[in-house]
Each structure stands twice: as structure tokens, then as C-alpha cells.
Protein backbone atom coordinates (compact mmCIF):
# COMPACT_ATOMS: atom_id res chain seq x y z
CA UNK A 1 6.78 -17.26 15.73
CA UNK A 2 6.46 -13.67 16.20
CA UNK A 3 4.37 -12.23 13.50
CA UNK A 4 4.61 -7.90 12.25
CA UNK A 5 1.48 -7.21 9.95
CA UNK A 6 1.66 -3.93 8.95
CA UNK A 7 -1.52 -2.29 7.53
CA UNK A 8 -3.34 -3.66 10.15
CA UNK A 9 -6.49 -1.68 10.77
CA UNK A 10 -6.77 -1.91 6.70
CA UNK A 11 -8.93 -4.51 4.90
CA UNK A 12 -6.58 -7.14 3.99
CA UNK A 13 -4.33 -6.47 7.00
CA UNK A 14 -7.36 -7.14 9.45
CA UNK A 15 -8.11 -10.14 8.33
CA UNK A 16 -4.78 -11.43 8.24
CA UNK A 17 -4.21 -10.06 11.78
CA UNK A 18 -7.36 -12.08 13.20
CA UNK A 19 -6.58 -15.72 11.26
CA UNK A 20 -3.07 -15.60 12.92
CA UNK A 21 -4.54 -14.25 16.45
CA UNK A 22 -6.84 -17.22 16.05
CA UNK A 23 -4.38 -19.76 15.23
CA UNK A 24 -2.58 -18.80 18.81
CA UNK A 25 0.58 -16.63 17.60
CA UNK A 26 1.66 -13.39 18.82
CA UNK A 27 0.98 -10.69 16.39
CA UNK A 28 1.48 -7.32 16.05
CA UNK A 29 -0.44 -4.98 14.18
CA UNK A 30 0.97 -1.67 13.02
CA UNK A 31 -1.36 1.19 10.71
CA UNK A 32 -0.69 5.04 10.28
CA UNK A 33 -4.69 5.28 10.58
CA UNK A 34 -4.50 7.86 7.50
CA UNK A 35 -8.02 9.33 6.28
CA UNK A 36 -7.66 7.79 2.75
CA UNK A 37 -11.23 6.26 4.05
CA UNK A 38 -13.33 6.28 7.20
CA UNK A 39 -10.96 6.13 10.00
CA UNK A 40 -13.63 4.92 11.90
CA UNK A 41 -14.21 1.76 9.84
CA UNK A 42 -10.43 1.17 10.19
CA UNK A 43 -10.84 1.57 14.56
CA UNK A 44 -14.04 -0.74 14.39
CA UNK A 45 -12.05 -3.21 12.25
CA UNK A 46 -9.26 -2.93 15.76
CA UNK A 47 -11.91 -3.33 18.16
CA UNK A 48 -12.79 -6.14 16.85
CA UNK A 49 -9.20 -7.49 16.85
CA UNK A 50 -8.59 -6.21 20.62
CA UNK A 51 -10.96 -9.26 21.93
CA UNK A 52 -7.73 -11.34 20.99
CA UNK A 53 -4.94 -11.07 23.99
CA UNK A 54 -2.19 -12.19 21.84
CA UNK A 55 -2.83 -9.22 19.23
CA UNK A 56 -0.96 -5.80 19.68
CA UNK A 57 -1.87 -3.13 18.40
CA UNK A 58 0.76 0.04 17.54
CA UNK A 59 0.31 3.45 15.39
CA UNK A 60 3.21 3.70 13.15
CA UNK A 61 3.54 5.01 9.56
CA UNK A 62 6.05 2.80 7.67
CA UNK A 63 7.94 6.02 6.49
CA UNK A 64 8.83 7.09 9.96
CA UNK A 65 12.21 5.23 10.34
CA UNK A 66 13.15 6.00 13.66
CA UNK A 67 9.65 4.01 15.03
CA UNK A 68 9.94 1.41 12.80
CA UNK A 69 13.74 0.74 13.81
CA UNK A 70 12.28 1.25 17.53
CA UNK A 71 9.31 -1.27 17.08
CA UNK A 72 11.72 -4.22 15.24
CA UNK A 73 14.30 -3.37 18.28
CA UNK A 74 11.23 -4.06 20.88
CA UNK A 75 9.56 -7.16 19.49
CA UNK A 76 12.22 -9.33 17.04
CA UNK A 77 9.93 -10.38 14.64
CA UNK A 78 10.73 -13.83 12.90
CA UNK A 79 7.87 -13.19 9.82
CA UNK A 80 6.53 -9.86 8.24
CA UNK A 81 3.28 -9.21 6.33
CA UNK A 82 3.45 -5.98 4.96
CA UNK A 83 0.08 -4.95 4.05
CA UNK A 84 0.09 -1.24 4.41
CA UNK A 85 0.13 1.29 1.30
CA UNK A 86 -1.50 4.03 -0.12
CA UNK A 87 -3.74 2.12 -2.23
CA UNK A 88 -6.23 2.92 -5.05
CA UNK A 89 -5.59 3.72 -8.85
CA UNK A 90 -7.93 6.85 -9.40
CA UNK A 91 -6.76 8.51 -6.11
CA UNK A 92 -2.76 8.26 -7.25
CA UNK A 93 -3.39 10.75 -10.25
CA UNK A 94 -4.25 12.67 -7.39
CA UNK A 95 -2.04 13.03 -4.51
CA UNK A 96 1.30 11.31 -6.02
CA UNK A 97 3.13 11.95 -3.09
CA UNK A 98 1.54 9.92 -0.71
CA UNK A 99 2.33 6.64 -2.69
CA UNK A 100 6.01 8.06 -2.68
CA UNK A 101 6.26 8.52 0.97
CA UNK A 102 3.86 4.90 2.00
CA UNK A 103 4.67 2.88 -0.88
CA UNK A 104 8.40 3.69 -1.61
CA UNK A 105 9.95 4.98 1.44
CA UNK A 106 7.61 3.27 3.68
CA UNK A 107 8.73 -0.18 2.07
CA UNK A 108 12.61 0.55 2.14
CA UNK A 109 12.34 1.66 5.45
CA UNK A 110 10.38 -2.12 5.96
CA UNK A 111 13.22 -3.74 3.98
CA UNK A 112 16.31 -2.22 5.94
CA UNK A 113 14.33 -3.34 9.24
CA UNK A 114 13.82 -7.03 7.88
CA UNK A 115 17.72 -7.19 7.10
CA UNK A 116 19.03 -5.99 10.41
CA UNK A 117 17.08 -7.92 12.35
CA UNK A 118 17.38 -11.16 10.66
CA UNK A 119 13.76 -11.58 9.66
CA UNK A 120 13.34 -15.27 8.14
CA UNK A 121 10.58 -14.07 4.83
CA UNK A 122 8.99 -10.76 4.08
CA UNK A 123 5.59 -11.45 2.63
CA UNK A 124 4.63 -8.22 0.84
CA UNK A 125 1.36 -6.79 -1.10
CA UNK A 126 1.97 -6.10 -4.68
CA UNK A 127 -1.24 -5.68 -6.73
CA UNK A 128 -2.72 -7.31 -10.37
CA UNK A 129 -1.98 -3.40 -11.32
CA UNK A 130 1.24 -4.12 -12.31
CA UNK A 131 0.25 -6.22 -15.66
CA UNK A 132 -0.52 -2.49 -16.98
CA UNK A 133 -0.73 -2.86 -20.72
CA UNK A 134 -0.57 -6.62 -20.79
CA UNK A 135 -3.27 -8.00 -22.41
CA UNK A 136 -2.35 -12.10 -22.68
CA UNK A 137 -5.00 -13.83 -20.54
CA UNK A 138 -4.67 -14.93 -18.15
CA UNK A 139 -1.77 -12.74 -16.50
CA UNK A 140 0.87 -15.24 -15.63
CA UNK A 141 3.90 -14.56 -13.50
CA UNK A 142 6.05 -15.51 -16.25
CA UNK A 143 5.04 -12.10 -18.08
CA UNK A 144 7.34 -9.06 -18.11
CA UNK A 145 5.58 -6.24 -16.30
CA UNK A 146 7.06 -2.70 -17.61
CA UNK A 147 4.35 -1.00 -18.71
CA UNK A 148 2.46 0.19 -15.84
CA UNK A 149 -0.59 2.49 -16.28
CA UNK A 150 -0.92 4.13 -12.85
CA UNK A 151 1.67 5.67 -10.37
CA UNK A 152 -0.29 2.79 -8.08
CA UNK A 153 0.93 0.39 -10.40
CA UNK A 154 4.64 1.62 -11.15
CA UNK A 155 5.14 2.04 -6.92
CA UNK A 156 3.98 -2.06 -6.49
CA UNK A 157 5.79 -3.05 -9.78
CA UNK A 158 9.24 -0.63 -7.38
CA UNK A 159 8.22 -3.02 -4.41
CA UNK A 160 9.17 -6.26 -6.09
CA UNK A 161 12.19 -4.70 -7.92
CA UNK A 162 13.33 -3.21 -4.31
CA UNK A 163 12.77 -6.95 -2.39
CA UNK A 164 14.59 -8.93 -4.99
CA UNK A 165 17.56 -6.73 -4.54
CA UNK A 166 17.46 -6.94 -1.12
CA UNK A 167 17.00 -10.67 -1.18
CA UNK A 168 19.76 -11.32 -4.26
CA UNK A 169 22.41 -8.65 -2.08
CA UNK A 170 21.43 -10.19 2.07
CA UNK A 171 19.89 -13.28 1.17
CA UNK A 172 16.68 -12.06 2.43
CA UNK A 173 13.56 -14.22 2.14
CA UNK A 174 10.91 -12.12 0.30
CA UNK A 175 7.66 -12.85 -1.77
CA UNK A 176 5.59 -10.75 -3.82
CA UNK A 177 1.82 -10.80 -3.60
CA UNK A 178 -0.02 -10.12 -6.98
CA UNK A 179 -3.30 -9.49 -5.39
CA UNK A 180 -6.72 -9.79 -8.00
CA UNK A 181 -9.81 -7.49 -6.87
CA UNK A 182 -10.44 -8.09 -2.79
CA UNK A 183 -14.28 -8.42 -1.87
CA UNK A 184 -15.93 -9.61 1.07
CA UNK A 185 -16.87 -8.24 4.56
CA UNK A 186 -15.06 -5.01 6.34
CA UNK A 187 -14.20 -4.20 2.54
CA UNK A 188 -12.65 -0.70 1.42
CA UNK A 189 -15.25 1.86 0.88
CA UNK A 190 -13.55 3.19 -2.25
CA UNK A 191 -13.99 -0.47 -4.02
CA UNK A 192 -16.59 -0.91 -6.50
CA UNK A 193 -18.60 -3.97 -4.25
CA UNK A 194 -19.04 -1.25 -1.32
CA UNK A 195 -20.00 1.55 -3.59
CA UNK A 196 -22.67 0.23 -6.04
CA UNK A 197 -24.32 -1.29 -2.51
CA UNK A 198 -24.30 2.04 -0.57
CA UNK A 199 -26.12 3.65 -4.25
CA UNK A 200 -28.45 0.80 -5.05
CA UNK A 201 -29.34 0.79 -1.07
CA UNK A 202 -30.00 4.44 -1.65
CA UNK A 203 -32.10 4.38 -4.61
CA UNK A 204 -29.08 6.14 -5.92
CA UNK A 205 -27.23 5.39 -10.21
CA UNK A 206 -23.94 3.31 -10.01
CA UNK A 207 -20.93 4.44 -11.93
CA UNK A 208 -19.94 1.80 -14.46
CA UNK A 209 -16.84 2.33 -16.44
CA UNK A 210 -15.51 1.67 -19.79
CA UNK A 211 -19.38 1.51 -20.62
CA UNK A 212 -19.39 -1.65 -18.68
CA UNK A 213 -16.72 -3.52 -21.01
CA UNK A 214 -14.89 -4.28 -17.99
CA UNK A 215 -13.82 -8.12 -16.30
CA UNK A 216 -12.03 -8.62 -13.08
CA UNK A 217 -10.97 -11.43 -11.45
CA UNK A 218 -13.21 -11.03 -7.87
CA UNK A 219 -10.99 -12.55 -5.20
CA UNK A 220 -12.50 -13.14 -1.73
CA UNK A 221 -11.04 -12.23 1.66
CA UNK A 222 -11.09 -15.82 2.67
CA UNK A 223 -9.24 -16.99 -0.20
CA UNK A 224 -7.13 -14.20 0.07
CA UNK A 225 -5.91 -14.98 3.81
CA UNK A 226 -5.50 -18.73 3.75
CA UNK A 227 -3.49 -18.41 0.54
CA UNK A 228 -1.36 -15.70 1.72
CA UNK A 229 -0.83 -17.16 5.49
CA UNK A 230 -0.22 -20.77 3.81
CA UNK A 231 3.22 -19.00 1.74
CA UNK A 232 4.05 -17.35 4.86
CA UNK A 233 5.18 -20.46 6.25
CA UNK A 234 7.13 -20.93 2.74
CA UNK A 235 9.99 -18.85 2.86
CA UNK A 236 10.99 -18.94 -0.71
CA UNK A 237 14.20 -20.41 -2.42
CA UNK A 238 17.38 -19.94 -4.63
CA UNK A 239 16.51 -21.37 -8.28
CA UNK A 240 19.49 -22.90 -8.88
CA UNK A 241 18.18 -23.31 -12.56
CA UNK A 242 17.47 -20.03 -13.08
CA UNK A 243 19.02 -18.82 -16.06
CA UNK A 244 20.48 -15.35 -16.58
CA UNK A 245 20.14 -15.46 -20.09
CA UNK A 246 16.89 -16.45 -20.54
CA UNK A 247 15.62 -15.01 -16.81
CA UNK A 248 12.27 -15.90 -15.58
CA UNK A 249 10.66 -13.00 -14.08
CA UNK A 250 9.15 -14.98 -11.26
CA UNK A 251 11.82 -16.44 -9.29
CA UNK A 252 15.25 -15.80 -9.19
CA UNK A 253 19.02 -16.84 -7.96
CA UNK A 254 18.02 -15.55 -5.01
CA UNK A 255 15.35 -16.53 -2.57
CA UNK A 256 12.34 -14.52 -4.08
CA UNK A 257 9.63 -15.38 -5.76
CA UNK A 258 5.98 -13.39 -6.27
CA UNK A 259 2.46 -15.20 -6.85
CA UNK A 260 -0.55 -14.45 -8.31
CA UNK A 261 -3.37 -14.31 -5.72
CA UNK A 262 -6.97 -14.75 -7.41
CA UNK A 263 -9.63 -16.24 -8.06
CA UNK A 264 -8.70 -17.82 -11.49
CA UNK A 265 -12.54 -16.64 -12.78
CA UNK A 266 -12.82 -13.93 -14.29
CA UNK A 267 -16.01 -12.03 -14.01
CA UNK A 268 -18.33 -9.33 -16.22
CA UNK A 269 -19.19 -6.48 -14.62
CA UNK A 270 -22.63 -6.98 -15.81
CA UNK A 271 -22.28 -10.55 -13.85
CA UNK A 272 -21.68 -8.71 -10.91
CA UNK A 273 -24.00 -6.44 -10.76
CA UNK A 274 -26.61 -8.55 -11.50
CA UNK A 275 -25.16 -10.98 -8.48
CA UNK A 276 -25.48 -7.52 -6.28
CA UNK A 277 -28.78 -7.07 -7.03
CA UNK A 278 -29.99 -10.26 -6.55
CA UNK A 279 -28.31 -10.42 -2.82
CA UNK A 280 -29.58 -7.04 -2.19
CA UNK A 281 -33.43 -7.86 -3.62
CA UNK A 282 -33.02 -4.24 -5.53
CA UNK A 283 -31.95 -3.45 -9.16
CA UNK A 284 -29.46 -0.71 -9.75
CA UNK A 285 -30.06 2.02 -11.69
CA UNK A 286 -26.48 2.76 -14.07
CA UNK A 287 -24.32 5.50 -15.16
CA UNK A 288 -22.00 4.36 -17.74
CA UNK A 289 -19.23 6.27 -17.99
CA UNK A 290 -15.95 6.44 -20.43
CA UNK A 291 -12.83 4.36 -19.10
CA UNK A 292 -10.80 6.21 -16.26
CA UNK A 293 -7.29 7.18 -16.68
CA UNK A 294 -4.87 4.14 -15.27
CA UNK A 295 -7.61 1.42 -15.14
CA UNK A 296 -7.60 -1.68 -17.12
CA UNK A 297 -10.43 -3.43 -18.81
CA UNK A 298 -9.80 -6.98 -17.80
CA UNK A 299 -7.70 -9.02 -14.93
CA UNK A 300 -7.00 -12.81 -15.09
CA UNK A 301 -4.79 -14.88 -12.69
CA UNK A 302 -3.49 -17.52 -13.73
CA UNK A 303 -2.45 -19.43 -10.18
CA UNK A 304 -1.15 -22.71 -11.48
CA UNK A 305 2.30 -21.97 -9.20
CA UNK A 306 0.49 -20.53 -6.21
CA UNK A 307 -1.60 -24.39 -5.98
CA UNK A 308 1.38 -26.28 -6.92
CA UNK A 309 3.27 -24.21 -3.99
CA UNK A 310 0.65 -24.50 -1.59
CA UNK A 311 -2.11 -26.14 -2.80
CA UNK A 312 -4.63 -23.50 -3.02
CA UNK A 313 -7.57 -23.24 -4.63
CA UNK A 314 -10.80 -20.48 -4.32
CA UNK A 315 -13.64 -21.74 -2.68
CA UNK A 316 -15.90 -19.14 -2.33
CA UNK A 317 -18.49 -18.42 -5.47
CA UNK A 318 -19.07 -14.92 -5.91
CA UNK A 319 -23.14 -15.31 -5.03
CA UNK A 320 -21.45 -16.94 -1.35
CA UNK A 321 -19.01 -14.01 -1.22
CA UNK A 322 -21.32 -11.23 -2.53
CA UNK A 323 -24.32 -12.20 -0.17
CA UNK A 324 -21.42 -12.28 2.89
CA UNK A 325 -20.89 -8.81 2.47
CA UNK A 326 -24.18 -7.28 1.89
CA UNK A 327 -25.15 -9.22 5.18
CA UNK A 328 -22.46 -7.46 6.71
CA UNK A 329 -23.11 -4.08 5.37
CA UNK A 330 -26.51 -4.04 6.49
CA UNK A 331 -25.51 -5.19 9.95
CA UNK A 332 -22.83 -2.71 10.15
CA UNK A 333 -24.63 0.20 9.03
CA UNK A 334 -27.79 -0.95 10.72
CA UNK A 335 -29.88 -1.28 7.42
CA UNK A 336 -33.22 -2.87 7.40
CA UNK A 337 -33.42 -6.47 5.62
CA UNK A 338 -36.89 -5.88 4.94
């Protein structure tokens, strides 16, 4: 097994990289190193993955097709995880373009690879995003998703549209991701864990919006890997029941299927602060502010398929998970504990 995980340096991408490195297969990492955050945090994150002699590391953005043709003709790769995408809601009312060039062209670019050279399942991030205005709890896979909210949300919502084609026209393996709020250690420092630690650490007011009427379903980087390297090894199938005129949206006459990845609990944001402040022995001082343009006041997994596919269930509480990162944090930004 040769193993392409692109996004590498990022959050999700690093630990994915190091639980395959670990478990003795050849991987290679690919990341455009962009300054969407710290570059810095993203070359600690490979340092830490260069102690591993069957990890390679390789700087290439997904949209440059000529390196990405060159990097599948060097290495052959049987499985892809493609991690790597301009993420982030708030920052695509932004800079649109960027999730044009990462997230669309980046990811056809990806797909064309996958079919020329045979690849046997394309694992690929999609995000909870895409539920948009859906408000049935808990989102199920089962749901139409057409009403996106972000640009964010409308380019993940493109990735699973573009993958099924590709899978229903070359018979290409390919399963969507739904991912549900990442936490944990060597998180993102534009996610809501990392910033309300960094203020309350400071002495400094958190922003909370929607006036704090806000849920998510916390999912942690544990969870997160095992379930997605467990459905690597699951190359998805044709539903030969799958009926055209009555089409379920989550699998399909071609080998495709997508998954919700969470944590099945959702959580108040008053929950989690309150968790965060207990780990950190500090209370946070809060600035509540109006809901923000493309965000959604509640997410919900429902996983039912995801255990029956691969039996997985969350084991990590959010006190366990919470406390893991602000050890980290204060380790990697040399904080006193006292």
C-alpha cells in the first residue's frame, strides 16, 4: 500500500500522515504551505513527522497540474487522502478565489490523477458545512444538501458532486468525508478551541456568536483519524438497489458513498466554554456578538452508517479532549502551568 495524503502539514492531514507512518506504510505527504495560518505551526507539525523514515514529504499545491501529474507518475499511489483545501467559513466571504483555485481546481486536478493512474479509493474531506439551511437534527446522510450558506460550503457540497461523477463515468472508488468541528492537539489557530485559549490565557474577552445560541458537534482528532483510516481500507460499492426514482443521496449505482464523521453529541457553547475554563483553571471574560454571515447555529451527526460500516464509535469526552489540547498549547507555546 502506497498511501498520497495531501494537506499534509495541515491539522487533519498530520495526523493522518503519522497513524499510517506508525502503522509501517509508505506515505507521502504533499501541502502548498499557504499562509492561511502560521506557516510555522504547519513546518513544526512536519518536523515532527520527519522522525518517521517511511514518511515523504513534497511541496505541491493541488492546482498545479503539471506536479501533481509528475508526483502520481513518480510514486503510483494505490490509496489517496485528500485533506488539503482552503478551509474556514468567515475567511471565504473574503478571498473567494482561493477556494476556487484549492477547492475546485485543486480537487479535479486530484480526480483526473486518481483515474489515470488506477488509484483503488479516493478518500476526500467534505465538511458538516454542507447541511447549510438544514435544520432536521441530527444531519443524516440521507438529507438533500442544496442550500449551502458559505462559498466554503457550496465548494465541499462541488467536491462530492465532482467524485460521484467521476466514480459513476470510470468506476472510480471515492468517499466523501462529512467532517463535524475538529479539536484536539496541533489544532487550527483560526478554530474557536485555539482562540478562546490564546484570549482567556491572555486575560483577554472571547468572541461568542449568535449571542452564544450556538451547538456543535465537537469531534476529536483521534476519533477523527481511526474513523477515517478504518474506511480507507473500505473502498466503497455499487448499490445495486439504488433506485433512480426515489435516489438516496448517500450512495449510489456507482461505487461512492460519503459519511458523517462526528461525535454524535452535540454540545452548547456555554458547555464548552465552561469545559475550557475548567482545564485552563481561568474563567473567560465574553463578547457576544450577532451571528456571522455563512455560519450555522447548530451541527448534529447522525453516524448510524459510519458504525455499521466500520464500527466506529467516539471515545474521547470533551473534558479528555479539551484538557489534551490545553496541555499541548501550553507546552507548545511554552506557557506556565502554574
Amino acid at each position: 500500500m502506497h498511501i498520497l495524503v495531501t494537506g499534509a502539514a495541515g491539522f487533519i492531514g498530520f495526523h493522518s500522515c503519522k497513524l499510517f507512518a506508525s502503522q509501517g506504510f509508505k506515505v507521502v505527504g504533499i501541502d502548498n504551505l499557504n499562509d492561511y495560518y502560521s506557516p510555522q505551526l504547519k513546518l513544526d507539525r512536519l518536523q515532527e513527522l520527519s522522525s518517521f523514515s517511511n514518511f515523504i514529504f513534497k511541496k505541491v499545491d493541488l492546482a498545479d497540474k503539471e506536479a501533481m501529474e509528475n508526483l502520481f507518475a513518480e510514486f503510483g499511489f494505490s490509496h489517496v487522502l485528500n485533506l488539503a483545501a482552503q478551509a474556514g467559513v468567515r475567511y471565504s466571504l473574503q478571498n473567494p478565489q482561493s477556494y476556487v483555485q484549492s477547492n475546485l481546481v485543486g480537487f479535479a486536478n486530484l480526480l483526473e490523477c486518481c483515474r489515470q493512474h488506477k488509484v483503488q479509493h479516493l478518500l476526500f474531506a467534505s465538511s458538516s458545512s454542507v447541511y447549510g439551511l438544514n435544520t432536521q437534527m441530527p444531519f443524516s446522510t440521507a438529507q438533500n444538501v442544496d442550500h449551502p450558506v458559505s462559498l466554503y460550503a457550496a465548494s465541499k457540497k462541488s467536491n462530492e458532486l465532482m467524485a460521484h461523477a467521476y466514480s459513476h463515468l470510470f468506476s472510480l472508488p471515492c468517499t466523501g468525508l462529512r467532517y463535524f468541528t475538529v479539536y484536539g492537539p496541533w489544532g487550527r489557530p483560526d478554530m474557536a478551541l485555539y482562540i478562546f485559549t490564546k484570549a482567556i490565557l491572555a486575560g483577554e474577552a472571547i468572541p461568542v456568536f449568535n449571542n452564544g445560541q450556538l451547538m456543535r458537534d465537537f469531534t476529536h482528532i483521534d476519533d477523527i483519524v481511526e474513523s477515517t483510516a478504518r474506511l480507507l481500507w473500505q473502498p466503497p460499492e455499487r448499490n445495486e438497489q439504488w433506485d433512480a426514482q426515489h435516489p438516496d443521496p448517500a450512495s449510489s449505482s456507482a461505487p461512492f458513498a460519503v459519511y458523517n464523521i462526528g461525535n454524535n453529541t452535540p454540545v452548547s457553547i456555554a458547555e464548552f466554554i465552561a469545559t475550557l475554563e475548567e482545564a485552563l483553571g481561568q474563567k473567560a471574560r465574553i463578547n457576544y456578538l450577532p451571528m456571522q454571515a455563512g455560519d450555522v447555529p447548530a451541527t448534529y451527526a447522525d453516524i448510524a452508517p459510519l458504525a455499521a460500516a466500520v464500527g466506529f464509535t467516539p471515545k474521547t469526552s470533551l473534558r479528555d479532549g479539551i484538557r489534551q489540547f490545553v496541555n499541548w498549547y501550553k507546552e507548545y507555546h511554552n506557557v506556565s502551568s502554574a
